[in-house]
PDB file of N, CA and C in Angstrom:
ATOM      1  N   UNK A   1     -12.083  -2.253  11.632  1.00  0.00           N
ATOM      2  CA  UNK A   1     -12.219  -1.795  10.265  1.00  0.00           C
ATOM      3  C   UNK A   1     -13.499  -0.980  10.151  1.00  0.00           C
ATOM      4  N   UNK A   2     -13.158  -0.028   9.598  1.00  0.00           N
ATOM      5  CA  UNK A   2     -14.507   1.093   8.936  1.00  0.00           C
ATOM      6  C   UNK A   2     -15.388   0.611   7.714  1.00  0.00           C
ATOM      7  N   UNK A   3     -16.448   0.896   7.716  1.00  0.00           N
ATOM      8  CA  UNK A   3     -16.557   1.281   6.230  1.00  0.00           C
ATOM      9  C   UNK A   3     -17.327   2.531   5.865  1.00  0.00           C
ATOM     10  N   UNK A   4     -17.331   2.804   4.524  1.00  0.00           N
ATOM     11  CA  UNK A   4     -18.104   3.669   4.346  1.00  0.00           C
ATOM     12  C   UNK A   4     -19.145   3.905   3.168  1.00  0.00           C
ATOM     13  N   UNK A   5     -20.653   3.595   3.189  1.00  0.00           N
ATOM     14  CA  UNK A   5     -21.492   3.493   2.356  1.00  0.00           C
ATOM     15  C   UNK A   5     -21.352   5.476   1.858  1.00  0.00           C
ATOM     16  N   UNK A   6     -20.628   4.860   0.537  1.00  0.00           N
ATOM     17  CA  UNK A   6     -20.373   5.916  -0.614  1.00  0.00           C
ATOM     18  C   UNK A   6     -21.566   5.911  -1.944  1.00  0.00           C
ATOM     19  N   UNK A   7     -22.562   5.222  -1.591  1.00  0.00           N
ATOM     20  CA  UNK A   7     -23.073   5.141  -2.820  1.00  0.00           C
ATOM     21  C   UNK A   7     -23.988   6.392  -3.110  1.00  0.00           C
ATOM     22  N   UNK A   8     -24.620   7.247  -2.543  1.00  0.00           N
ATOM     23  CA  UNK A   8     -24.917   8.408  -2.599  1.00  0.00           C
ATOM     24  C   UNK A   8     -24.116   9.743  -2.876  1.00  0.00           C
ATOM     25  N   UNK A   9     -22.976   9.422  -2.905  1.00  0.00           N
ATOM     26  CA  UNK A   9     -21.817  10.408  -3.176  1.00  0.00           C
ATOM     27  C   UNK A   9     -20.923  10.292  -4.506  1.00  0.00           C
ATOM     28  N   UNK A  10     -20.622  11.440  -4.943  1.00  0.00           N
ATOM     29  CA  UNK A  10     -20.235  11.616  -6.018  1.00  0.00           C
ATOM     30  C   UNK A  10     -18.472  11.499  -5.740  1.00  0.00           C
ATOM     31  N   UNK A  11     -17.754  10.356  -6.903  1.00  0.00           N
ATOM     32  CA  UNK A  11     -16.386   9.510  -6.250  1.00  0.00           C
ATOM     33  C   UNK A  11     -15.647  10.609  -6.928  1.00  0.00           C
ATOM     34  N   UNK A  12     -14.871  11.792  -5.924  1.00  0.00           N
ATOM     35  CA  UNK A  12     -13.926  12.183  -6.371  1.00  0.00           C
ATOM     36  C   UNK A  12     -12.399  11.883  -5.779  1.00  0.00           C
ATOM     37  N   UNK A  13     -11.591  12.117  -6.354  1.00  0.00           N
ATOM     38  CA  UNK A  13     -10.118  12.031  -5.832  1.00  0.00           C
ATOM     39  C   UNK A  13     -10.476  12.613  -4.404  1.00  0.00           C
ATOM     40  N   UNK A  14     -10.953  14.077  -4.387  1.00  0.00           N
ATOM     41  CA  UNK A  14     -11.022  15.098  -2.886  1.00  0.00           C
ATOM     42  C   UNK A  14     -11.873  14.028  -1.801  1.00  0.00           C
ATOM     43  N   UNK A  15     -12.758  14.011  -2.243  1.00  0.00           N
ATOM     44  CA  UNK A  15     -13.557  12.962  -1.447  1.00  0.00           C
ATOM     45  C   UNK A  15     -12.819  11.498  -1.228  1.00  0.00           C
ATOM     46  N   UNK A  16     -12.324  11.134  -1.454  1.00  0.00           N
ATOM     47  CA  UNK A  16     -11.895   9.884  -1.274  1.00  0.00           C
ATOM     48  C   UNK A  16     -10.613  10.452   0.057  1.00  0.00           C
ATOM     49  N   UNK A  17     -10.023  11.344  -0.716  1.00  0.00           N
ATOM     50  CA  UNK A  17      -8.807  12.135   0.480  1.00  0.00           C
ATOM     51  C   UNK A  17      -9.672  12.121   1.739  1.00  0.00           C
ATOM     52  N   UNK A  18     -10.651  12.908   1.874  1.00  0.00           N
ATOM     53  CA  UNK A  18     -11.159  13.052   3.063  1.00  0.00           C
ATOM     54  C   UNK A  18     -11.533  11.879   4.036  1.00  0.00           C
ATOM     55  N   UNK A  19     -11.903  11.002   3.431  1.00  0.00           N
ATOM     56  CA  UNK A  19     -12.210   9.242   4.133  1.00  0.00           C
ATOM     57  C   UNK A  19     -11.068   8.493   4.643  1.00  0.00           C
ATOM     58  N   UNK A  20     -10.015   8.826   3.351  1.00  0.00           N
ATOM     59  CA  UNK A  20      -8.622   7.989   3.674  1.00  0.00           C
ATOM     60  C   UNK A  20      -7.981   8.558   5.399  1.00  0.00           C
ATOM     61  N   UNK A  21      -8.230  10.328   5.156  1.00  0.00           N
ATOM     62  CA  UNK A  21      -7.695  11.176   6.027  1.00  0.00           C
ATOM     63  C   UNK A  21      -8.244  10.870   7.202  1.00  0.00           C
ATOM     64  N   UNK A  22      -9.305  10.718   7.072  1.00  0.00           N
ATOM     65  CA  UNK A  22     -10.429  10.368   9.086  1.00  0.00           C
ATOM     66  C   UNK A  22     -10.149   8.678   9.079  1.00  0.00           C
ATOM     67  N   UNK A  23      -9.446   8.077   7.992  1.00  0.00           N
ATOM     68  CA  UNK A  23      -9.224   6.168   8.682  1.00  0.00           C
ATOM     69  C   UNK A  23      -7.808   5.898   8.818  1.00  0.00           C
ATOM     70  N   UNK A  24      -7.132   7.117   8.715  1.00  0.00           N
ATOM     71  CA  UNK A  24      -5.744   7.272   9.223  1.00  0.00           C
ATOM     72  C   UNK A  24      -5.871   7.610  10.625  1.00  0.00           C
ATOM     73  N   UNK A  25      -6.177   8.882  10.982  1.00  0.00           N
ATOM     74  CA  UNK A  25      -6.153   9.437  11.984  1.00  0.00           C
ATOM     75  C   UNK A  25      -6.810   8.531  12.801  1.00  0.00           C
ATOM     76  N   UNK A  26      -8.393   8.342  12.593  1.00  0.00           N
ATOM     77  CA  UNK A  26      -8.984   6.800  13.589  1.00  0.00           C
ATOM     78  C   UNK A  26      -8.297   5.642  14.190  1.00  0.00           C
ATOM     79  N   UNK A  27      -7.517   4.782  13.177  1.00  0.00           N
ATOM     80  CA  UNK A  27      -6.552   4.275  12.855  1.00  0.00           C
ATOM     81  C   UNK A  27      -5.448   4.023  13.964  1.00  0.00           C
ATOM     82  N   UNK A  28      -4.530   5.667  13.312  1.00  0.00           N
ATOM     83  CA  UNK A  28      -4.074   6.161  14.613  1.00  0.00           C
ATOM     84  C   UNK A  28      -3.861   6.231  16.498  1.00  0.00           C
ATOM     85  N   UNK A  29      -5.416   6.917  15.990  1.00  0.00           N
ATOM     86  CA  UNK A  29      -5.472   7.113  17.508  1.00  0.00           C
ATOM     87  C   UNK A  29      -6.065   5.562  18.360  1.00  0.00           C
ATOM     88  N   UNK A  30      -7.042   5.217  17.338  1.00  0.00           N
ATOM     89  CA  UNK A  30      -7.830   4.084  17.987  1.00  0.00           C
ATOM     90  C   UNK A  30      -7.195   2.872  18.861  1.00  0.00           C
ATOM     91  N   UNK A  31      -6.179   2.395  17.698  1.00  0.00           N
ATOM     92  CA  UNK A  31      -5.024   1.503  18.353  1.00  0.00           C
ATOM     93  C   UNK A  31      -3.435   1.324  18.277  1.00  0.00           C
ATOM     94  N   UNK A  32      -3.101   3.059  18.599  1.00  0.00           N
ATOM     95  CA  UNK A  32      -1.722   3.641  18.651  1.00  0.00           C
ATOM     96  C   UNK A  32      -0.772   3.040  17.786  1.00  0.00           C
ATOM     97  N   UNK A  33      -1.004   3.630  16.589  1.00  0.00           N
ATOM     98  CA  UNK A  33       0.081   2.568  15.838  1.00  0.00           C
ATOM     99  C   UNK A  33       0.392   3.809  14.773  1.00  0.00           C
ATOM    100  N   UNK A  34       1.260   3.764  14.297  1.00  0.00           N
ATOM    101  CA  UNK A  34       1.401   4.602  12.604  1.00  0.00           C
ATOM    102  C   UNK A  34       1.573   4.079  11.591  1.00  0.00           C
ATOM    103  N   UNK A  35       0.537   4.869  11.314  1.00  0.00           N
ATOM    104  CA  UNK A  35      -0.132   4.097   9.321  1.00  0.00           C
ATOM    105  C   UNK A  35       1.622   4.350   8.803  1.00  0.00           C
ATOM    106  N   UNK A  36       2.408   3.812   7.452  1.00  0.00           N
ATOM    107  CA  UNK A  36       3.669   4.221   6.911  1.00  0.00           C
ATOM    108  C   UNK A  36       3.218   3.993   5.529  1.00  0.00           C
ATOM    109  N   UNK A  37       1.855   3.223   5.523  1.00  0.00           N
ATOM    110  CA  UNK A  37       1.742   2.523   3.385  1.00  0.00           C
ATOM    111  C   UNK A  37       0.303   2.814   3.600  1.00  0.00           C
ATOM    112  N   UNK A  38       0.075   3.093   2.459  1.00  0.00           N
ATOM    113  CA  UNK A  38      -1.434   3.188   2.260  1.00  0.00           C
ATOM    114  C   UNK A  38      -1.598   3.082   0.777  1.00  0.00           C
ATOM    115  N   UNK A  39      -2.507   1.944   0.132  1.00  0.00           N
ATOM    116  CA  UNK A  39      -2.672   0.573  -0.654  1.00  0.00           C
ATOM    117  C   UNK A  39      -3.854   1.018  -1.493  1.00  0.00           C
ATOM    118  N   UNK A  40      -4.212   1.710  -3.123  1.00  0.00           N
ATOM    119  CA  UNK A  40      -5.659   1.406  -3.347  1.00  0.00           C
ATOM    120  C   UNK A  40      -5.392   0.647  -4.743  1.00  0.00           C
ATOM    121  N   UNK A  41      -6.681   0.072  -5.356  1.00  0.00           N
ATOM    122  CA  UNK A  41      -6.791   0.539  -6.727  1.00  0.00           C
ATOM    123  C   UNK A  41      -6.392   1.260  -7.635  1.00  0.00           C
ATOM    124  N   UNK A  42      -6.571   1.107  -8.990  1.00  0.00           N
ATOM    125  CA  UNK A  42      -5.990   1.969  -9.686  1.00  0.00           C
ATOM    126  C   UNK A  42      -7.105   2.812 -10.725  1.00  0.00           C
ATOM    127  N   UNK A  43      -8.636   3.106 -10.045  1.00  0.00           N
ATOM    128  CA  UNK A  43      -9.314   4.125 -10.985  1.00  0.00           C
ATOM    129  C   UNK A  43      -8.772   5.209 -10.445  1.00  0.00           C
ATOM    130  N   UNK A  44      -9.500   6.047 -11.489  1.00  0.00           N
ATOM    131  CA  UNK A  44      -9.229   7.479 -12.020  1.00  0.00           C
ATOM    132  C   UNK A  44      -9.307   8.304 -10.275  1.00  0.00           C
ATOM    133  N   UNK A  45     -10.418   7.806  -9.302  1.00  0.00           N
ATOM    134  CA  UNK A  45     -10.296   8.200  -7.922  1.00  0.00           C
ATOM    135  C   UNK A  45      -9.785   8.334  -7.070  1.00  0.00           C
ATOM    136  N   UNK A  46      -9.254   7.265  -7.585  1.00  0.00           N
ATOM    137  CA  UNK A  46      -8.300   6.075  -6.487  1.00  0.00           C
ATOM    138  C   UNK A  46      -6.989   7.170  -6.758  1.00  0.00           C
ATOM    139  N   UNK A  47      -6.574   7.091  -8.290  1.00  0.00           N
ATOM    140  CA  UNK A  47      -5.560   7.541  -8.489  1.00  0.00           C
ATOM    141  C   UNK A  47      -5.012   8.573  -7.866  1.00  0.00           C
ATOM    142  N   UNK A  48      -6.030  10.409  -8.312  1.00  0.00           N
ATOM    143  CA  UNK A  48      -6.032  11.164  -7.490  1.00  0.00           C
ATOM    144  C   UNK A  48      -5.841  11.363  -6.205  1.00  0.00           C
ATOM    145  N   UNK A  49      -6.630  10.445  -5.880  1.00  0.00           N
ATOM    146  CA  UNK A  49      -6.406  10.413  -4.089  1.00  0.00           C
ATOM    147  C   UNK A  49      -5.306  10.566  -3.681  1.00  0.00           C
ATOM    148  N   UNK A  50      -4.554   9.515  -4.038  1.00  0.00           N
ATOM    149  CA  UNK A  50      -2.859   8.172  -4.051  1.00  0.00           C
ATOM    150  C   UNK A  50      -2.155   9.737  -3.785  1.00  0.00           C
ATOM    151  N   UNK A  51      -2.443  10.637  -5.724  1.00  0.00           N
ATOM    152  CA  UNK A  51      -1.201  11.541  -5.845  1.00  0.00           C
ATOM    153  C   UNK A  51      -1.514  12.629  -4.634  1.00  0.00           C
ATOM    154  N   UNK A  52      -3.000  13.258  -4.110  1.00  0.00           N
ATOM    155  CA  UNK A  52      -3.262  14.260  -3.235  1.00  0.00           C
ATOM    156  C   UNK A  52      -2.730  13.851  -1.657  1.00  0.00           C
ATOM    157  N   UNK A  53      -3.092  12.379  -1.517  1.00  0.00           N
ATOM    158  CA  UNK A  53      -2.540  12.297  -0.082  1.00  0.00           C
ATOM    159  C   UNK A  53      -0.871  12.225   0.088  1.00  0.00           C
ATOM    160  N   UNK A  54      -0.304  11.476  -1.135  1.00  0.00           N
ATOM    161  CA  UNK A  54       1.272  12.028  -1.281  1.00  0.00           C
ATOM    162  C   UNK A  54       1.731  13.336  -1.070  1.00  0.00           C
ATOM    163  N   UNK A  55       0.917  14.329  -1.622  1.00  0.00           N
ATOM    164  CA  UNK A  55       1.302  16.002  -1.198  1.00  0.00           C
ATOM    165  C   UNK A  55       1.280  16.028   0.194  1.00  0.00           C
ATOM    166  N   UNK A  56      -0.005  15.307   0.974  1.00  0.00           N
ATOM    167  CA  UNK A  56      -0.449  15.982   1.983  1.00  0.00           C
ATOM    168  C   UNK A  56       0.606  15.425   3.200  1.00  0.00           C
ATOM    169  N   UNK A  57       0.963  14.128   2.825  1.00  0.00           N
ATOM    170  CA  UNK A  57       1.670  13.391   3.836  1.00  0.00           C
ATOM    171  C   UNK A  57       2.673  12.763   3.180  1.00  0.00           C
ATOM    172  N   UNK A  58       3.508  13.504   3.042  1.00  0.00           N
ATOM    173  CA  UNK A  58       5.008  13.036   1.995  1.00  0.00           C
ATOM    174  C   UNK A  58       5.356  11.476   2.641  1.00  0.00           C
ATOM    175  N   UNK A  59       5.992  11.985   3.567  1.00  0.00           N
ATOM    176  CA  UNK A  59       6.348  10.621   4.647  1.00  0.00           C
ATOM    177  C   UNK A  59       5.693   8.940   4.182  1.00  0.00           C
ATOM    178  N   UNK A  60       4.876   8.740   3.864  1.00  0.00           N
ATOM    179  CA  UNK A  60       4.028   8.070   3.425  1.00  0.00           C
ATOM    180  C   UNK A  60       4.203   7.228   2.141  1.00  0.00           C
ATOM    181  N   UNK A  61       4.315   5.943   2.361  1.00  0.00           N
ATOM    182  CA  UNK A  61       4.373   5.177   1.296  1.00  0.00           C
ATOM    183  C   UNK A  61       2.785   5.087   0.524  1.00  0.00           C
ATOM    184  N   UNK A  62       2.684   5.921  -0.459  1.00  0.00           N
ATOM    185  CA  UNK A  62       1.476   5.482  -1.136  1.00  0.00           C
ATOM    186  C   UNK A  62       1.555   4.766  -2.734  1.00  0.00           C
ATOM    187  N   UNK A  63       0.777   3.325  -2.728  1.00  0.00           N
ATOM    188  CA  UNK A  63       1.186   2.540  -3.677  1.00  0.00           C
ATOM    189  C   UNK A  63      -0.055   2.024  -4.457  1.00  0.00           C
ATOM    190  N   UNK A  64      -0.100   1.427  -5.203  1.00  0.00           N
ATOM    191  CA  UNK A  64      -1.322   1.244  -6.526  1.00  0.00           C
ATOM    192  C   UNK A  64      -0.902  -0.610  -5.470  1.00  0.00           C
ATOM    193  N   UNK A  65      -1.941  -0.861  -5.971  1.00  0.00           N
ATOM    194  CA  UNK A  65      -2.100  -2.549  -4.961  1.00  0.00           C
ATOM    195  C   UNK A  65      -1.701  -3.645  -6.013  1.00  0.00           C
ATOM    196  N   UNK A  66      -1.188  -4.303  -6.259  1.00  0.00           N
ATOM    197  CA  UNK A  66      -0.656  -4.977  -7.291  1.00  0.00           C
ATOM    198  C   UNK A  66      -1.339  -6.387  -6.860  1.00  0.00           C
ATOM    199  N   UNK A  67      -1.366  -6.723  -5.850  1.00  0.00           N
ATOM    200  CA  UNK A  67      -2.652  -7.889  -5.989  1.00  0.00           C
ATOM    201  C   UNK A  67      -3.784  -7.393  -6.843  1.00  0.00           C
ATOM    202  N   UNK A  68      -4.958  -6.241  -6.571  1.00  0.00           N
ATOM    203  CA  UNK A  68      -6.028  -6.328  -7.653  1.00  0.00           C
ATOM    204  C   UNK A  68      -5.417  -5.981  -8.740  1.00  0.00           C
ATOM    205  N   UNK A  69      -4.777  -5.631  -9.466  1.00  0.00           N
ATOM    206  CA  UNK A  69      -3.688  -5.733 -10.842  1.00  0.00           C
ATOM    207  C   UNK A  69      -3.479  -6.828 -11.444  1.00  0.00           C
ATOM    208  N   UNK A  70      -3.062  -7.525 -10.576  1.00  0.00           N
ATOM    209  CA  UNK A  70      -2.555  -8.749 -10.974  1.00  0.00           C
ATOM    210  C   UNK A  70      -4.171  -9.985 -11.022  1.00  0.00           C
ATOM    211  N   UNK A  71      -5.293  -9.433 -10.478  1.00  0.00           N
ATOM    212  CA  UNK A  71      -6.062 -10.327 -10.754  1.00  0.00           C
ATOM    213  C   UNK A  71      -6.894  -9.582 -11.644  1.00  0.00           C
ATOM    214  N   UNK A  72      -7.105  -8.478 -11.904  1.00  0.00           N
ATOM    215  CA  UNK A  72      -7.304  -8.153 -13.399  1.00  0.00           C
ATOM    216  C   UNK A  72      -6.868  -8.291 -14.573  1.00  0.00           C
ATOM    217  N   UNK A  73      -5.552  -9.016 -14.426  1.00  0.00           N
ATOM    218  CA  UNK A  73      -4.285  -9.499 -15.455  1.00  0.00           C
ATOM    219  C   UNK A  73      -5.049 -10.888 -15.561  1.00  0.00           C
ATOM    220  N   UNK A  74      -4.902 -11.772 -14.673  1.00  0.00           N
ATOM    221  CA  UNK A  74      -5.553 -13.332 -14.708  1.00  0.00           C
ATOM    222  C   UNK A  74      -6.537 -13.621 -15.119  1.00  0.00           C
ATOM    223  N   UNK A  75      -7.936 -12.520 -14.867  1.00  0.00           N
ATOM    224  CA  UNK A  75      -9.125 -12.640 -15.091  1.00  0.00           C
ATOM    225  C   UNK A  75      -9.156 -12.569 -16.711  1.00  0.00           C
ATOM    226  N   UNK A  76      -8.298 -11.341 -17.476  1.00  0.00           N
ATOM    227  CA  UNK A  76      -8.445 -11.455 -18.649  1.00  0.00           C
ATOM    228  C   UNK A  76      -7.883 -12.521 -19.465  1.00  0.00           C
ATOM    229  N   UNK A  77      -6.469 -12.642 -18.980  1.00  0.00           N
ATOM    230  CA  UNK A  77      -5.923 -14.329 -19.178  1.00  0.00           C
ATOM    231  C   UNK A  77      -7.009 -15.673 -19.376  1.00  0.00           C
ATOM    232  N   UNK A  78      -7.509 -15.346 -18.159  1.00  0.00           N
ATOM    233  CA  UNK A  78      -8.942 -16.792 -18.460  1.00  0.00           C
ATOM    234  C   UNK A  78      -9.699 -16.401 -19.578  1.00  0.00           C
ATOM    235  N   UNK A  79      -9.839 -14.868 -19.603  1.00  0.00           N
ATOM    236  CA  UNK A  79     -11.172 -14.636 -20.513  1.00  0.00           C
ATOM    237  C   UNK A  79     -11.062 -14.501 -22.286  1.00  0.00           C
ATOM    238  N   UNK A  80      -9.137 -14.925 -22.399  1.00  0.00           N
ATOM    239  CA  UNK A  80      -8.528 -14.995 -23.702  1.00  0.00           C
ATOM    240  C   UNK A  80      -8.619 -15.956 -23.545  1.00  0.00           C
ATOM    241  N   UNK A  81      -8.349 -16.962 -22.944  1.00  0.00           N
ATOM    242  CA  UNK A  81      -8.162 -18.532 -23.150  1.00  0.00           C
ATOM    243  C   UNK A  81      -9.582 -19.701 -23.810  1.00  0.00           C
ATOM    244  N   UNK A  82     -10.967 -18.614 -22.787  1.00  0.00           N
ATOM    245  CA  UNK A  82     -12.413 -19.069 -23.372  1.00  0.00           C
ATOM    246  C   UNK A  82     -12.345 -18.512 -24.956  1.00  0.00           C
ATOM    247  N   UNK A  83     -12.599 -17.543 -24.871  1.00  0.00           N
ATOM    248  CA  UNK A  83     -12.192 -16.748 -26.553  1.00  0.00           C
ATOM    249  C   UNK A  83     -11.488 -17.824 -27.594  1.00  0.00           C
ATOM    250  N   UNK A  84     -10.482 -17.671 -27.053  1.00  0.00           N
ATOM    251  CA  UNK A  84      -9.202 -18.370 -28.499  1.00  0.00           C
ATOM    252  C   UNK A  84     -10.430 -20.361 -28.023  1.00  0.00           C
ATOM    253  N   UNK A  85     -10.177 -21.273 -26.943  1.00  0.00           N
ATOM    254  CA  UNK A  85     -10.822 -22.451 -27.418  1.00  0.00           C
ATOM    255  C   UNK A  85     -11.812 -22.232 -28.120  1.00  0.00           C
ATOM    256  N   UNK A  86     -13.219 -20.926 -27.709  1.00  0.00           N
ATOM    257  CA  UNK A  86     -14.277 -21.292 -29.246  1.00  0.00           C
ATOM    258  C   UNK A  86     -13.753 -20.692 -30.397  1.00  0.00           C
ATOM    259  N   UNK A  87     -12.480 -19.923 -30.443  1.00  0.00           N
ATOM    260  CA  UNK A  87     -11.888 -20.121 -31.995  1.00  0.00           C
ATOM    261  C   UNK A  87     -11.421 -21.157 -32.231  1.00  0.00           C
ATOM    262  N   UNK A  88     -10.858 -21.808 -31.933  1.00  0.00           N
ATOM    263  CA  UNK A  88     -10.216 -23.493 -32.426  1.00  0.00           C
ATOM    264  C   UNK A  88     -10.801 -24.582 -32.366  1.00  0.00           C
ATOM    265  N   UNK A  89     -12.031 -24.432 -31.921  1.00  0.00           N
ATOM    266  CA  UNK A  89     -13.266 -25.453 -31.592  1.00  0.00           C
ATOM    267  C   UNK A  89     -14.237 -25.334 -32.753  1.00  0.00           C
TER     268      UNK A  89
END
């Protein structure tokens, strides 16, 4: 696994393409396999990316990750549930 300290860089859709694009190919070549899904988030970056690398590599399952979705769904769930008990308390 890669990573990449982005915090000096400004998060665009293009930029994010370019990272996804060199941890495919790495990926790839490193331990002969082919990427078929590729998984992010759902900001405004993320998003872009998703729709630019779809142009670039049709073939390609690209999908919004529904695990962190779904725990942004739960998290607010808990955080209605604190809410509403100090209303009824």
């Amino acid at each position: 696994m890669r990573t990449h300290d982005v915090s000096a860089e400004q998060k665009t859709g293009e930029f994010l393409l370019g990272l996804v694009l060199g941890d495919i190919q790495f990926i790839e070549t490193k331990f002969g396999v082919v990427i078929i899904a590729f998984c992010t988030d759902d900001g405004g970056d993320a998003r872009k990316m998703r729709r630019l690398l779809s142009v670039q590599m049709p073939w390609l399952i690209v999908i919004l990750c529904w695990a962190h979705q779904m725990n942004l769904i739960v998290g607010d769930y808990f955080r209605l549930g604190v809410l509403l008990e100090r209303w009824y308390c």
